[in-house]
N, C-alpha and C. Protein backbone atom coordinates (compact mmCIF):
# COMPACT_ATOMS: atom_id res chain seq x y z
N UNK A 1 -7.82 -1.44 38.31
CA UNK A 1 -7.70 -2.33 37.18
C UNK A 1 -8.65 -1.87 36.07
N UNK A 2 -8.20 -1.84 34.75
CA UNK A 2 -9.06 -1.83 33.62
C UNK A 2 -10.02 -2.16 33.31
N UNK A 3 -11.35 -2.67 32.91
CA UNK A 3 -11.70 -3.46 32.78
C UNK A 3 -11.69 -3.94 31.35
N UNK A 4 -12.35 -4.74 31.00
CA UNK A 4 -12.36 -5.35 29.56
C UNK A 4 -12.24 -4.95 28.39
N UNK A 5 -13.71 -4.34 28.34
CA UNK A 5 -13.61 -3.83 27.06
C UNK A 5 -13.40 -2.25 26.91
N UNK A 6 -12.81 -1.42 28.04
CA UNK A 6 -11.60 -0.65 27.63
C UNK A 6 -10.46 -1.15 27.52
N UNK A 7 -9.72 -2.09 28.15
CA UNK A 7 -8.50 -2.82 27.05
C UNK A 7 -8.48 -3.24 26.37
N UNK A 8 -9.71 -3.89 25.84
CA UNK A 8 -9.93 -4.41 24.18
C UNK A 8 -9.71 -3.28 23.44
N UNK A 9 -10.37 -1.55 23.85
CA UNK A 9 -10.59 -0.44 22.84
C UNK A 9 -9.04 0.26 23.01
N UNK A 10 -8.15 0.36 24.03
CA UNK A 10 -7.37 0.70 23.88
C UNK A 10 -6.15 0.13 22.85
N UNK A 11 -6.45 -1.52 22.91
CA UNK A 11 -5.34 -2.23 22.12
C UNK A 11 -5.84 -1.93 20.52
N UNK A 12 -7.09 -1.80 20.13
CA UNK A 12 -7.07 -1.40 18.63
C UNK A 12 -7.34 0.29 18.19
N UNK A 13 -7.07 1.16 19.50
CA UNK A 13 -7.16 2.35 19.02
C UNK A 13 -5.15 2.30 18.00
N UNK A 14 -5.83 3.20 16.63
CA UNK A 14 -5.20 3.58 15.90
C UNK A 14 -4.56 4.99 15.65
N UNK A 15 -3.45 5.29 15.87
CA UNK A 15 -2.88 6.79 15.90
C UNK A 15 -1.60 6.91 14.79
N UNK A 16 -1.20 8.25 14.26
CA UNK A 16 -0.68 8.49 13.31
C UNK A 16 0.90 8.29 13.55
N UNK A 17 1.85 7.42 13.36
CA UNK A 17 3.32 6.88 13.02
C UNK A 17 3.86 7.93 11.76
N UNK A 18 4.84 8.47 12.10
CA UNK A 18 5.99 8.92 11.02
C UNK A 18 7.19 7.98 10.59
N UNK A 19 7.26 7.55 9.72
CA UNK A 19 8.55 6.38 9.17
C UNK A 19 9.44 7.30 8.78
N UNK A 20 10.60 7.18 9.15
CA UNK A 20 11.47 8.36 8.59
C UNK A 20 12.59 7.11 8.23
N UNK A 21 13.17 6.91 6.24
CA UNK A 21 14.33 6.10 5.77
C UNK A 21 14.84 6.87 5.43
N UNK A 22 16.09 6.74 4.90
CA UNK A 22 17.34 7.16 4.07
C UNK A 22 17.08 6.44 2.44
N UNK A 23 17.02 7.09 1.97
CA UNK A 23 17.29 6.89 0.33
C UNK A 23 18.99 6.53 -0.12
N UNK A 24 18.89 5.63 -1.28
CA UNK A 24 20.07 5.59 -1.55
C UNK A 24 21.21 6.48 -1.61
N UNK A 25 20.39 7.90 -1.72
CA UNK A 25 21.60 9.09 -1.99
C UNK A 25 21.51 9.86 -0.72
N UNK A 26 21.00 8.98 0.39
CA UNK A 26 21.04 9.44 1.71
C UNK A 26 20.01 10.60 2.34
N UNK A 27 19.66 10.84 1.53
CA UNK A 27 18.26 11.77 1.50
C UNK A 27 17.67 11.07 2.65
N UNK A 28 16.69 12.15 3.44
CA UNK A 28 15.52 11.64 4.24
C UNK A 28 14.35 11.83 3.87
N UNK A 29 12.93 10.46 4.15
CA UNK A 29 12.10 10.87 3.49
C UNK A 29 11.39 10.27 4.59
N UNK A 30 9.73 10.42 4.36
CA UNK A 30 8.63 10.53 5.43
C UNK A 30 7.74 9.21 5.37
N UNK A 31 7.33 8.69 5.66
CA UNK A 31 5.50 8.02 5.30
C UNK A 31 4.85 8.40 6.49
N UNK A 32 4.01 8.26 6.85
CA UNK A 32 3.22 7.98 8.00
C UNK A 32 1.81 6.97 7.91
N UNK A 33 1.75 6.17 8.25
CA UNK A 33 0.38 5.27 8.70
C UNK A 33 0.14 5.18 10.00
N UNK A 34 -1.34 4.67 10.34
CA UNK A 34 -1.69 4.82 11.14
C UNK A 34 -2.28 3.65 11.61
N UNK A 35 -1.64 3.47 13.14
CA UNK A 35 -1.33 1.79 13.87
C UNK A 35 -1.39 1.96 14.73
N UNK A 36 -1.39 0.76 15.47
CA UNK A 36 -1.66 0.50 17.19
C UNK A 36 -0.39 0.92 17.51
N UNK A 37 1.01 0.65 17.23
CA UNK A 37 2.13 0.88 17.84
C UNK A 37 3.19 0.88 16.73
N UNK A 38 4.57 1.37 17.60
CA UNK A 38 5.40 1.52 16.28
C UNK A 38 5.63 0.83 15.67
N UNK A 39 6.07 -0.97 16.18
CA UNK A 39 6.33 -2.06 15.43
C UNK A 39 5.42 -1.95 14.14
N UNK A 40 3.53 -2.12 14.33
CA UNK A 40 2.52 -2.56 13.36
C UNK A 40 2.95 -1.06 11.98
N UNK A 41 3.36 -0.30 12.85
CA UNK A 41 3.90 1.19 11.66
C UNK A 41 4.93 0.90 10.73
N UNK A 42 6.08 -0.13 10.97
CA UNK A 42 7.24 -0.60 10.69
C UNK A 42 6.87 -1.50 9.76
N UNK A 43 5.48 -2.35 10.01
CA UNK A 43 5.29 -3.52 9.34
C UNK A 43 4.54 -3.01 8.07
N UNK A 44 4.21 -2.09 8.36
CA UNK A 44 2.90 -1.04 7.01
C UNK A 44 3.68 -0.69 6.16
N UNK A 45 5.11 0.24 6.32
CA UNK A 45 6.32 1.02 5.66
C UNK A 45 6.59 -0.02 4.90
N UNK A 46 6.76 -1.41 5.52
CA UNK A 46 7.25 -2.77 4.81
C UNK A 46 6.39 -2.90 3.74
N UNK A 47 5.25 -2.95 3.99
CA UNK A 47 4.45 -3.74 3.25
C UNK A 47 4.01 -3.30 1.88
N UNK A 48 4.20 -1.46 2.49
CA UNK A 48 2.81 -0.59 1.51
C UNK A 48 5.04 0.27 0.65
N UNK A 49 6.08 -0.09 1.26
CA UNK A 49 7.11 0.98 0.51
C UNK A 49 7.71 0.13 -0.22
N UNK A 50 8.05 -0.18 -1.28
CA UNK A 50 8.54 -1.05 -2.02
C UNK A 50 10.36 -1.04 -1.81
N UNK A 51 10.42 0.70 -1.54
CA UNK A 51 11.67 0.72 -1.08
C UNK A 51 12.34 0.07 -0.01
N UNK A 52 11.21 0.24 1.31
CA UNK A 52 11.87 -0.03 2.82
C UNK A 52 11.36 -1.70 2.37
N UNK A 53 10.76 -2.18 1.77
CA UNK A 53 10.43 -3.63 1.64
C UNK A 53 11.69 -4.20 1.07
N UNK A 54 12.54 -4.00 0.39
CA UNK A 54 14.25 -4.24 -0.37
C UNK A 54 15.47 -3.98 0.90
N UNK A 55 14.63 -3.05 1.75
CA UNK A 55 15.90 -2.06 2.50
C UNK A 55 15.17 -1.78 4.07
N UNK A 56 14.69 -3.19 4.96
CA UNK A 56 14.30 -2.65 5.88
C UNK A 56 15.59 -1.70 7.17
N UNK A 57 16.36 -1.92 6.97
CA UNK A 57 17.47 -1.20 8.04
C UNK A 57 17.85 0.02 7.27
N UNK A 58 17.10 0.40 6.16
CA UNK A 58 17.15 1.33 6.08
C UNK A 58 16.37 3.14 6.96
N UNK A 59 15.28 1.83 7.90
CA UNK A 59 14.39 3.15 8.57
C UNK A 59 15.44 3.52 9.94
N UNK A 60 15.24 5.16 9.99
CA UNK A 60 16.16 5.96 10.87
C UNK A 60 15.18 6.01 12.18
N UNK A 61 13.88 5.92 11.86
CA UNK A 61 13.29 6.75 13.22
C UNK A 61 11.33 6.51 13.26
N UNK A 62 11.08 5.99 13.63
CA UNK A 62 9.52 5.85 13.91
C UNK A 62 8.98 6.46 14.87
N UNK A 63 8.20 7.57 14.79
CA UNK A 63 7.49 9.09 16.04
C UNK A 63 6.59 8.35 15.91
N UNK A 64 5.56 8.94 17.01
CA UNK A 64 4.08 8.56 17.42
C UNK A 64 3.85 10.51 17.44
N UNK A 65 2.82 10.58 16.37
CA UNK A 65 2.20 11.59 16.07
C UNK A 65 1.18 12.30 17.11
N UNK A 66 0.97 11.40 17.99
CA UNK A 66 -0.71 11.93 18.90
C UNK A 66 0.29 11.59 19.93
N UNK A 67 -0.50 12.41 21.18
CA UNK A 67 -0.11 12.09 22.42
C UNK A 67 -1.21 10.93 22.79
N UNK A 68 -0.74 10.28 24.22
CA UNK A 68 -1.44 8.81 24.19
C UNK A 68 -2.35 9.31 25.11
């Protein structure tokens, strides 16, 4: 079993997310931030892309950059 406060440090370690959307003219394009998991990566693209914030079903694909 874990103990504590390595599952406390594991739940706020932060690693690098790739957002990959489609542009209106279908183009693919990139962001990456850096989050606990892919969802909190999804919620950043939202927050910080004005685009994917109008057009969230527009994202194709969310990578995890680091191995865990």
């Amino acid at each position: 079993m874990v103990e504590k406060s390595k599952r406390i440090e594991l739940m706020t370690v932060r690693r690098p997310y790739t957002v990959r959307y489609r542009a209106p003219d279908n183009t693919t394009h990139e962001g990456c931030f850096y989050a606990t998991d892919a969802f909190q990566a999804r919620l950043l693209a939202i927050e910080f892309n004005n685009y994917i914030k109008d057009h969230p079903n527009r994202i194709v694909k969310i990578v995890s950059e680091s191995p865990r």
